[in-house]
C-alpha atoms as a PDB file:
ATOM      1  CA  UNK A   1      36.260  17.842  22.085  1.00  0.00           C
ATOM      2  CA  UNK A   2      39.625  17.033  20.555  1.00  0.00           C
ATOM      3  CA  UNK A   3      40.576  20.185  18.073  1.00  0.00           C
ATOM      4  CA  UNK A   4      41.763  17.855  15.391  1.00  0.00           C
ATOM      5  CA  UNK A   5      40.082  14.335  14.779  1.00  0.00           C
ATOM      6  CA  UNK A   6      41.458  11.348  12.006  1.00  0.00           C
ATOM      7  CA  UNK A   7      39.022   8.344  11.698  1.00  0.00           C
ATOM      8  CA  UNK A   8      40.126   5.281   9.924  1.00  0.00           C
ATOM      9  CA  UNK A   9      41.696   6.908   7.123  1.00  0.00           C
ATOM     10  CA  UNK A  10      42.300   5.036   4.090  1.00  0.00           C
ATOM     11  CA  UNK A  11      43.786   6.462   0.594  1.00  0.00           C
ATOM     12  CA  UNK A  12      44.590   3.696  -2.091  1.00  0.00           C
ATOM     13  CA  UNK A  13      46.363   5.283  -5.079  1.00  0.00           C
ATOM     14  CA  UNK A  14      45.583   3.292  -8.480  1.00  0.00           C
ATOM     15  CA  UNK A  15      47.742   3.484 -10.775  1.00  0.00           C
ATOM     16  CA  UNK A  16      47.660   5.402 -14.342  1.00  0.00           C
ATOM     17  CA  UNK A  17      45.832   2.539 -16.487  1.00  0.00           C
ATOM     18  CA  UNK A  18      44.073   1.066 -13.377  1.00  0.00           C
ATOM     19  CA  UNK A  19      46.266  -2.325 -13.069  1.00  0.00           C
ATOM     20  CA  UNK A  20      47.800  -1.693  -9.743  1.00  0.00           C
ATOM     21  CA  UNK A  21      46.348  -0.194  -6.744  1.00  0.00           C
ATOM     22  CA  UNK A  22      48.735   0.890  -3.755  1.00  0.00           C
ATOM     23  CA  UNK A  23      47.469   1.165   0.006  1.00  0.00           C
ATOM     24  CA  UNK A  24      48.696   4.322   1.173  1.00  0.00           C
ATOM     25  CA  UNK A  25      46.495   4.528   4.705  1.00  0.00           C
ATOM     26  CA  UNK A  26      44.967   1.207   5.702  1.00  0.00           C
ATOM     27  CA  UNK A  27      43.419   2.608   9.135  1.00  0.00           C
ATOM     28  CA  UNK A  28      44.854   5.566  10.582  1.00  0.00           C
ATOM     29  CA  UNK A  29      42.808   7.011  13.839  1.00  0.00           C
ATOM     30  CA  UNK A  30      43.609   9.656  16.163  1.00  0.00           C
ATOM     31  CA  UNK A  31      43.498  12.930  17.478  1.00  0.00           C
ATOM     32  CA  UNK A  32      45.573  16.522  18.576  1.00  0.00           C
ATOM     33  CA  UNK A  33      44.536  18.140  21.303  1.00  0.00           C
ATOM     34  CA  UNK A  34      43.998  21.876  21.069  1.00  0.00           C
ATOM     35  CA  UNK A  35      47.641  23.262  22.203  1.00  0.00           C
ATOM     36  CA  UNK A  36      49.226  19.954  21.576  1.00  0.00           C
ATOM     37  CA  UNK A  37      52.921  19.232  19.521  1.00  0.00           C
ATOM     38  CA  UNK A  38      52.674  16.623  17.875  1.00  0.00           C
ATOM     39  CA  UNK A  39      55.569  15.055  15.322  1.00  0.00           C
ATOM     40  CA  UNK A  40      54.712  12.371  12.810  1.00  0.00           C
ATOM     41  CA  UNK A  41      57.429  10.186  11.735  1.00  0.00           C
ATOM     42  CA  UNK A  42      58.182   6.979   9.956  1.00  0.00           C
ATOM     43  CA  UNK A  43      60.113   5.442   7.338  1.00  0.00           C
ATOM     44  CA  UNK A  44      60.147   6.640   3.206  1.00  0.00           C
ATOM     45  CA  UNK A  45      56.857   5.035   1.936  1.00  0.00           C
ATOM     46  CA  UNK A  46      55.335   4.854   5.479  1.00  0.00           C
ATOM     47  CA  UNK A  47      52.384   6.919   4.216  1.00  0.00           C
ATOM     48  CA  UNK A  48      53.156  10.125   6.429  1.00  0.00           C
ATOM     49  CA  UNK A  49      53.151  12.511   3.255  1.00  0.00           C
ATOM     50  CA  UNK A  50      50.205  11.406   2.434  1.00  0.00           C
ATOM     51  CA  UNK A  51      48.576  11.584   5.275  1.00  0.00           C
ATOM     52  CA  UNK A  52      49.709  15.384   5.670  1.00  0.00           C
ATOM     53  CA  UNK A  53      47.991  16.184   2.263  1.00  0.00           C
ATOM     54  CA  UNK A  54      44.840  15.003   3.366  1.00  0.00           C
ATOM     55  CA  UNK A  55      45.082  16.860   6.862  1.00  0.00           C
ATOM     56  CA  UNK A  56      45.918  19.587   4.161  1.00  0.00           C
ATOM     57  CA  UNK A  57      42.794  19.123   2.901  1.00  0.00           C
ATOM     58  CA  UNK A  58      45.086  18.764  -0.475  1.00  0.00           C
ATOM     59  CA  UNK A  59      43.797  15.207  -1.245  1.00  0.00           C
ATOM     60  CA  UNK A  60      41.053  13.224  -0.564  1.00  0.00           C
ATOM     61  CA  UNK A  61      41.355   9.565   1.183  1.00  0.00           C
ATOM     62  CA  UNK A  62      39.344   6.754  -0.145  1.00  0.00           C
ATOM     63  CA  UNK A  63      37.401   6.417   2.951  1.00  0.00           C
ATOM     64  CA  UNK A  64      37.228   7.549   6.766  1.00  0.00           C
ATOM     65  CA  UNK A  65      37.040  11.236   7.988  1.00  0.00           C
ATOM     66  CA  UNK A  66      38.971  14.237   9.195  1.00  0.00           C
ATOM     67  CA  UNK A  67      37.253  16.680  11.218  1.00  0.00           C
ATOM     68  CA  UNK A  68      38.814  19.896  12.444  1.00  0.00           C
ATOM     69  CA  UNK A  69      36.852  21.841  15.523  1.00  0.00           C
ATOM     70  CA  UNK A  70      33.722  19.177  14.803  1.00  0.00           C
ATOM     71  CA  UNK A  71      33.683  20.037  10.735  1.00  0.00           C
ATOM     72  CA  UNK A  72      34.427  17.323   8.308  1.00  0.00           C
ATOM     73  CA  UNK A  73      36.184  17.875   5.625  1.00  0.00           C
ATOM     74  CA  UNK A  74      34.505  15.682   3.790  1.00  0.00           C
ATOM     75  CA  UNK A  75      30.907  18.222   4.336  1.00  0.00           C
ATOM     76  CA  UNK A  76      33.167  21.361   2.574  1.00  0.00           C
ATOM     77  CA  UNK A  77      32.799  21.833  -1.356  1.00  0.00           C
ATOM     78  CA  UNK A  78      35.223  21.944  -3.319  1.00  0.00           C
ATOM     79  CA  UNK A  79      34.570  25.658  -4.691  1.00  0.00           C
ATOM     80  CA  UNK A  80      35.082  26.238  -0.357  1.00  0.00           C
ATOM     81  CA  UNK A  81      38.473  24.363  -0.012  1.00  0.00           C
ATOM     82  CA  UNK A  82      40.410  27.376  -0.384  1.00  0.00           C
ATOM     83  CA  UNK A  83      39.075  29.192   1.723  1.00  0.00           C
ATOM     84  CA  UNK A  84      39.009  26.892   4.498  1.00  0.00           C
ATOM     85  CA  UNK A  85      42.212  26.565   4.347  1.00  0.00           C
ATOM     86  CA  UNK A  86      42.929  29.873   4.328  1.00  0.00           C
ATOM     87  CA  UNK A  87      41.367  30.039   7.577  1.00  0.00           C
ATOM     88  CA  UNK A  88      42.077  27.594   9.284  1.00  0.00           C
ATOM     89  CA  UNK A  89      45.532  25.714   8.462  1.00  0.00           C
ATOM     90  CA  UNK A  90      48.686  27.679   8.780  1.00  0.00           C
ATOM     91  CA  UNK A  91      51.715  25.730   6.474  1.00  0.00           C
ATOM     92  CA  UNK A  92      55.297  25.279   7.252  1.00  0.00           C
ATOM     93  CA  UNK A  93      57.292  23.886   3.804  1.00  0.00           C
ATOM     94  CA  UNK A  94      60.570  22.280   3.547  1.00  0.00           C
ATOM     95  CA  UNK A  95      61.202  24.214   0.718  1.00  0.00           C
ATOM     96  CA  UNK A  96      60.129  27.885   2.149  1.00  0.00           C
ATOM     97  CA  UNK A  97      57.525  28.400  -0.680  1.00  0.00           C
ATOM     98  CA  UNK A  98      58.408  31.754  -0.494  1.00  0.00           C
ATOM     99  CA  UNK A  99      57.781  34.081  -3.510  1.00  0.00           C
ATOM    100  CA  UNK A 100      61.303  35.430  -5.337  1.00  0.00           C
ATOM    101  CA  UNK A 101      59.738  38.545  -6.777  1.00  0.00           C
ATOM    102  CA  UNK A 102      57.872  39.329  -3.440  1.00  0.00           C
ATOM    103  CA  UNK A 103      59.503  41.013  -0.290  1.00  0.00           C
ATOM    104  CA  UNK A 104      59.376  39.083   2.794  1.00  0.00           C
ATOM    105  CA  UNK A 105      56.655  40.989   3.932  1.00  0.00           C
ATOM    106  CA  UNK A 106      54.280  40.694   1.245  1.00  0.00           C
ATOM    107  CA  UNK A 107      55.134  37.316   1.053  1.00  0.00           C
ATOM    108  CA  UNK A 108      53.820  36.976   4.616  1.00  0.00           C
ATOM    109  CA  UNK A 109      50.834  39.150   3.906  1.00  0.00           C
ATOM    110  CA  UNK A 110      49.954  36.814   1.024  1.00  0.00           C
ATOM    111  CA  UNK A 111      47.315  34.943   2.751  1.00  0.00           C
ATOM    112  CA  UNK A 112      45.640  38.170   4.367  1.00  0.00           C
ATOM    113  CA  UNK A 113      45.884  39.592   0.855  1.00  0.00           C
ATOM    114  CA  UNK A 114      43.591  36.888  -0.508  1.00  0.00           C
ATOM    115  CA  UNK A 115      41.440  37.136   2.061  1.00  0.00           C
ATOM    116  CA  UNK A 116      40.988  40.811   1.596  1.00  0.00           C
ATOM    117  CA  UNK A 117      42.848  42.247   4.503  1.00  0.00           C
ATOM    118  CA  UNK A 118      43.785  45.519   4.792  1.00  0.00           C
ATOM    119  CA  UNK A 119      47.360  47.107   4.651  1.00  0.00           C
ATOM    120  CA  UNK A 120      46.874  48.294   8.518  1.00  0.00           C
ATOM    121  CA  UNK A 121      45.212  45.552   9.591  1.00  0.00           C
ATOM    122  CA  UNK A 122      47.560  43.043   8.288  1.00  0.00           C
ATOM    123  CA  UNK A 123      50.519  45.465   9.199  1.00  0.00           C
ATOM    124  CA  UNK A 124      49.353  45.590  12.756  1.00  0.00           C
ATOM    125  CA  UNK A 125      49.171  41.732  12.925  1.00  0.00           C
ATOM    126  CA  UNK A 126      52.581  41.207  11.332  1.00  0.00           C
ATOM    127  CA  UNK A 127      54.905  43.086  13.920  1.00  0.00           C
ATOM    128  CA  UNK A 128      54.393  40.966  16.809  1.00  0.00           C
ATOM    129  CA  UNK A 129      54.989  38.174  14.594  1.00  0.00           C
ATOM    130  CA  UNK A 130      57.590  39.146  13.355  1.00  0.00           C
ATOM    131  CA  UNK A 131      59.650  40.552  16.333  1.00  0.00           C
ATOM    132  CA  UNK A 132      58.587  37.140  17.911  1.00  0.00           C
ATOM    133  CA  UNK A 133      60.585  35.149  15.108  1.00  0.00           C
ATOM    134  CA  UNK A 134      63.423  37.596  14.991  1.00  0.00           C
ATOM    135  CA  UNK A 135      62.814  38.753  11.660  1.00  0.00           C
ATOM    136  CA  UNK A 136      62.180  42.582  11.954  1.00  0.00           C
ATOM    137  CA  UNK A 137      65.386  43.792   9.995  1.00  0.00           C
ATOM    138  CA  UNK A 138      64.816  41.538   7.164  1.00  0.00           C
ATOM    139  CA  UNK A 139      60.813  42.525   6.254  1.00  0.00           C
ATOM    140  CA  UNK A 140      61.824  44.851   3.271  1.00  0.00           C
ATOM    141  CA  UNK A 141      64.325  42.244   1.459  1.00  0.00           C
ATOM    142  CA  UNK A 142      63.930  39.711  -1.375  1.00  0.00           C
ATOM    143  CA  UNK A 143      64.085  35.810  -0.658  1.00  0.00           C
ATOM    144  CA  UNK A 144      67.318  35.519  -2.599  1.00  0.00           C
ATOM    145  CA  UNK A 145      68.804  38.106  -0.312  1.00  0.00           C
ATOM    146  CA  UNK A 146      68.594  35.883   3.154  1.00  0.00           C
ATOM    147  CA  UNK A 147      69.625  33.111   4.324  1.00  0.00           C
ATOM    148  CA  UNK A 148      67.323  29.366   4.414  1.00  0.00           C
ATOM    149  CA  UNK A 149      66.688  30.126   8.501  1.00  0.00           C
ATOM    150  CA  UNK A 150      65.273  33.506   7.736  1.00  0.00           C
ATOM    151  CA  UNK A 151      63.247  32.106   5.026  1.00  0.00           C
ATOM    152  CA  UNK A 152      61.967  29.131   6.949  1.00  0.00           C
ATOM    153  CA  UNK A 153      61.198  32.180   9.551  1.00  0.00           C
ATOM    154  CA  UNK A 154      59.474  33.821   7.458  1.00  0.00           C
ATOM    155  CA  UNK A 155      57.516  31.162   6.205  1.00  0.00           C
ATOM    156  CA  UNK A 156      56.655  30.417   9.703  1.00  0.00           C
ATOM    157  CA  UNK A 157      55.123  34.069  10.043  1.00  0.00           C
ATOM    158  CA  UNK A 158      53.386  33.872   6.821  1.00  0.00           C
ATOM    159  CA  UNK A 159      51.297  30.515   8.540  1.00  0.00           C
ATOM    160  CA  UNK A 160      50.896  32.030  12.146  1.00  0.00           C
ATOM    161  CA  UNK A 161      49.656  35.076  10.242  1.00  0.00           C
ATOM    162  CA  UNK A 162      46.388  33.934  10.025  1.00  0.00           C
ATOM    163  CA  UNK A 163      45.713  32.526  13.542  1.00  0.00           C
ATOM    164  CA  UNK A 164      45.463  29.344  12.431  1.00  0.00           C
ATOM    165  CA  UNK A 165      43.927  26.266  14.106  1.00  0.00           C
ATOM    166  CA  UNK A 166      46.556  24.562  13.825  1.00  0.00           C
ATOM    167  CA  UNK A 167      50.293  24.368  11.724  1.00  0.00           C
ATOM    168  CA  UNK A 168      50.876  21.704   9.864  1.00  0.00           C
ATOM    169  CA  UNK A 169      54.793  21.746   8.877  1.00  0.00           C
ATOM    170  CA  UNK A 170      55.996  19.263   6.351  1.00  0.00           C
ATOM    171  CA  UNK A 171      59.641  18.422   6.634  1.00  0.00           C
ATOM    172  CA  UNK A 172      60.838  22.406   7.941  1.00  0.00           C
ATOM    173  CA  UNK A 173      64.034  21.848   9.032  1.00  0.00           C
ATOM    174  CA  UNK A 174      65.213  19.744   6.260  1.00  0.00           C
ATOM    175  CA  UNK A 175      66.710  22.380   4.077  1.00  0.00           C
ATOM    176  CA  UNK A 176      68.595  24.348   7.197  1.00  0.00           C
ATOM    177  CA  UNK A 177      71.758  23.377   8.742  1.00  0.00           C
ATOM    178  CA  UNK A 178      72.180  22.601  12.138  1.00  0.00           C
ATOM    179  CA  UNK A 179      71.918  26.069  13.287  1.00  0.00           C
ATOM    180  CA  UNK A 180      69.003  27.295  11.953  1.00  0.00           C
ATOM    181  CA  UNK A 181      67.721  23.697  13.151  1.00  0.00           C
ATOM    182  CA  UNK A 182      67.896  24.626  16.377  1.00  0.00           C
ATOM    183  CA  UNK A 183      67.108  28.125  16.378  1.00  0.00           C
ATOM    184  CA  UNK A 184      63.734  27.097  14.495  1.00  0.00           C
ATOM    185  CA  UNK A 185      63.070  24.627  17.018  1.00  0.00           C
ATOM    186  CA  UNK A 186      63.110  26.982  19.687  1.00  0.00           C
ATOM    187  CA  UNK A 187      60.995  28.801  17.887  1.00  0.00           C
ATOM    188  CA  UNK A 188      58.370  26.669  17.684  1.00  0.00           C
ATOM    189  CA  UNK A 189      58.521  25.315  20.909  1.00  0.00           C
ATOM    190  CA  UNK A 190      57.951  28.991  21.812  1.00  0.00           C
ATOM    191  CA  UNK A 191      55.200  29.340  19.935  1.00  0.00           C
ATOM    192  CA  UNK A 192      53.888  25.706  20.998  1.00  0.00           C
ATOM    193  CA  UNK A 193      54.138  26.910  24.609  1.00  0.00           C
ATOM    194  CA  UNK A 194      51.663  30.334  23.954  1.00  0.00           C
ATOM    195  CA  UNK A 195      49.195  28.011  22.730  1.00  0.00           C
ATOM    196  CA  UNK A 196      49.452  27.198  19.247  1.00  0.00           C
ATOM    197  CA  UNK A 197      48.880  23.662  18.061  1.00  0.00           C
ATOM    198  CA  UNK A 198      51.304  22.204  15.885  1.00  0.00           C
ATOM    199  CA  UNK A 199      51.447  19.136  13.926  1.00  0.00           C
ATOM    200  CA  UNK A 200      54.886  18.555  11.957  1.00  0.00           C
ATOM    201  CA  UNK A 201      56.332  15.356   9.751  1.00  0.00           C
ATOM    202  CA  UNK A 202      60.001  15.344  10.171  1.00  0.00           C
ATOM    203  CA  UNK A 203      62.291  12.634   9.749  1.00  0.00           C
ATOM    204  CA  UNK A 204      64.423  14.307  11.674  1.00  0.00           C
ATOM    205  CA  UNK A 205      64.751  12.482  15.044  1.00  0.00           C
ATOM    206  CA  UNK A 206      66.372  16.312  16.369  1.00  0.00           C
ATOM    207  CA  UNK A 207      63.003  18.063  15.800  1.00  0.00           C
ATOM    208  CA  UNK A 208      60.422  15.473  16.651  1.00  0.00           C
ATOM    209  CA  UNK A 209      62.278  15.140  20.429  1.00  0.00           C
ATOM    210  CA  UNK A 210      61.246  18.668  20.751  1.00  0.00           C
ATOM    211  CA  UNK A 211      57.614  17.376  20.385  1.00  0.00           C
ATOM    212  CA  UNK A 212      54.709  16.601  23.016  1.00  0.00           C
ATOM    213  CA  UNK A 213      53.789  13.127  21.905  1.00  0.00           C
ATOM    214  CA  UNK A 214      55.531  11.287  18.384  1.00  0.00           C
ATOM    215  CA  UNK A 215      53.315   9.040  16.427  1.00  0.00           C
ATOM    216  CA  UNK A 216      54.881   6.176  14.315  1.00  0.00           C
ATOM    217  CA  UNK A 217      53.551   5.522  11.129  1.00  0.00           C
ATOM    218  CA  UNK A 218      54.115   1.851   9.497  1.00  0.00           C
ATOM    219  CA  UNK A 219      52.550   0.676   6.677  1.00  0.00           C
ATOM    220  CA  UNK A 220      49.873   3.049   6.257  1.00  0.00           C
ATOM    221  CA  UNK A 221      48.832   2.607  10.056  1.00  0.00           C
ATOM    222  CA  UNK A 222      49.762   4.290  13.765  1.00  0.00           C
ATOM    223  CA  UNK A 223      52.410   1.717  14.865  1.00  0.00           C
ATOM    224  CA  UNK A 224      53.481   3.530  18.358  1.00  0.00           C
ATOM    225  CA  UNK A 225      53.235   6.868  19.808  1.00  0.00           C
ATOM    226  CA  UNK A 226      55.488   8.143  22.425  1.00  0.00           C
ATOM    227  CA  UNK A 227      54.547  10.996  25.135  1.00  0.00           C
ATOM    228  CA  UNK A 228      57.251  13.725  26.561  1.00  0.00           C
ATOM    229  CA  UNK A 229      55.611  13.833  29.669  1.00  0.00           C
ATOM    230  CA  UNK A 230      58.494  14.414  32.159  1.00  0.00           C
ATOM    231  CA  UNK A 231      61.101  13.193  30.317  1.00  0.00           C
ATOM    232  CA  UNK A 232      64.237  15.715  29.362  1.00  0.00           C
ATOM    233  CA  UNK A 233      64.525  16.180  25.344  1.00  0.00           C
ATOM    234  CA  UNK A 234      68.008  13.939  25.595  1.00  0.00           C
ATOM    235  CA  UNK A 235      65.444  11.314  26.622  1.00  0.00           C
ATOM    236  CA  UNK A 236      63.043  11.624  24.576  1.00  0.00           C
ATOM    237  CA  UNK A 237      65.603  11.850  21.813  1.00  0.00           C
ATOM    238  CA  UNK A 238      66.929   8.371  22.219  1.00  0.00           C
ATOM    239  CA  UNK A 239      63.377   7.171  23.232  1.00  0.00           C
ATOM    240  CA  UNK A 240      62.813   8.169  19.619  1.00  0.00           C
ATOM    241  CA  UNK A 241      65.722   6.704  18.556  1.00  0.00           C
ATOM    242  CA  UNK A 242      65.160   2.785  19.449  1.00  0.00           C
ATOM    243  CA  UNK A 243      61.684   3.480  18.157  1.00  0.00           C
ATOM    244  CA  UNK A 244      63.103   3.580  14.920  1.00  0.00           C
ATOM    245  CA  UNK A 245      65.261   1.449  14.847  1.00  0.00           C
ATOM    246  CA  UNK A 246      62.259  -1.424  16.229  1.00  0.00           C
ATOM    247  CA  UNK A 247      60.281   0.093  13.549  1.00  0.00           C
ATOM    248  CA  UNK A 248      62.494  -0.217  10.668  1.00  0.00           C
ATOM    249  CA  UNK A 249      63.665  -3.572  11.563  1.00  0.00           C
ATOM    250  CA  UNK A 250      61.955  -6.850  10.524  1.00  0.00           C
ATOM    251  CA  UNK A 251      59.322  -8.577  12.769  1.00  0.00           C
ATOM    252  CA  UNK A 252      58.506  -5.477  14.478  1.00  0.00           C
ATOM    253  CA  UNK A 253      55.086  -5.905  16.197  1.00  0.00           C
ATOM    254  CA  UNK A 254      52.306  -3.456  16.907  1.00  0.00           C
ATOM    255  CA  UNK A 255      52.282  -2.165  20.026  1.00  0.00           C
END
């Protein structure tokens, strides 16, 4: 059984006094595999966001079904949506999300903290973590003290934290510069490698060639998906590449 499931998604958005309505999702279906890296890209509009909200279980589409380990999300209450998530979904944001007037550490406990953790316990859990993303000597300092790497880093550890299902990472290189780029990269190919299943939208053509498989979205629907398999990341890079460029060019069929 496939960890995550996406069946025909649809999500049309009307607008404020009801006299437009705008297709999102028309038909989106398919499905990570537990361990998988997977990178969703397409072009502004494409539908991508919203798509990662509803895998968020932030929003709601208009018909079809997600299921995560067999459970729909559309069989949780709303009063249980938090929690779920909680438990479940580990989140990667381009913009850190990080709390100013919390250390990095408690800013990583946060979701343990609402979940009613313990100090040791959630202590004990953080220092593998953290030595794993290279973050040990910066645990006891404020956001505005580090730099946008060590914040995505620690944003990464506040999301593994949990031992999530899967990570879904919206966009988490897009505030770094080319160096933290690639040192995050690494990173999560790392992580990828021990097991943990991770599901990122990027526009970055850099990050999604150090992806598994890279779905296309077009038009609210799955236009192509490409697979590493044994092809080098240079490969995969420009595989990505003319992807694009067939994608955002006119008369580009499905495939």
């Amino acid at each position: 059984m496939s960890l995550l499931v996406v069946n025909n998604l649809k999500k049309i958005y009307t607008t404020r006094f009801g006299g437009n309505q705008v297709m999102a999702l028309s038909n989106v279906t398919f499905s990570v595999e537990e361990g998988e890296y997977v990178a969703i890209m397409g072009e502004s509009g494409s539908g991508k966001t919203t798509l990662l909200n509803i895998l968020a279980s932030l929003d709601k589409p208009t018909s079809g079904e997600v299921l995560l380990n067999g459970q729909s999300f559309n069989q949780i209450k709303e009063s249980g949506l938090s929690a779920f998530r909680r438990q479940h979904l580990g989140f990667v944001f381009q913009d850190f999300n990080l709390l100013d007037n919390f250390s990095i550490r408690d800013n990583i406990f946060l979701p343990l903290v609402l979940a009613g953790k313990h100090y040791e316990a959630m202590n004990e859990k953080l220092m593998p973590i953290a030595k794993k993303l290279e973050i040990m000597d910066i645990l006891d300092k404020f956001p505005y003290e580090v730099s946008g790497g060590q914040k995505q880093r620690a944003a990464v550890a506040r999301a593994l934290i949990t031992d999530p299902k899967i990570v879904l990472a919206d966009e988490p290189t897009g505030a770094l510069d080319s160096k933290a780029t690639d040192h995050l990269l690494h990173l999560f190919s790392k992580i990828n490698n021990e097991g943990q299943t991770i599901l990122m939208v990027t526009h970055s053509t850099r990050a999604a060639s150090h992806a598994k498989r890279i779905l296309f979205i077009k038009d609210g629907e799955v236009y192509h998906q490409l697979y590493r398999g044994g092809m080098s990341q240079d490969t995969l890079h420009q595989k990505i590449s003319e992807t694009l460029s067939v994608l955002t060019s006119e008369g580009g069929s499905h495939e």
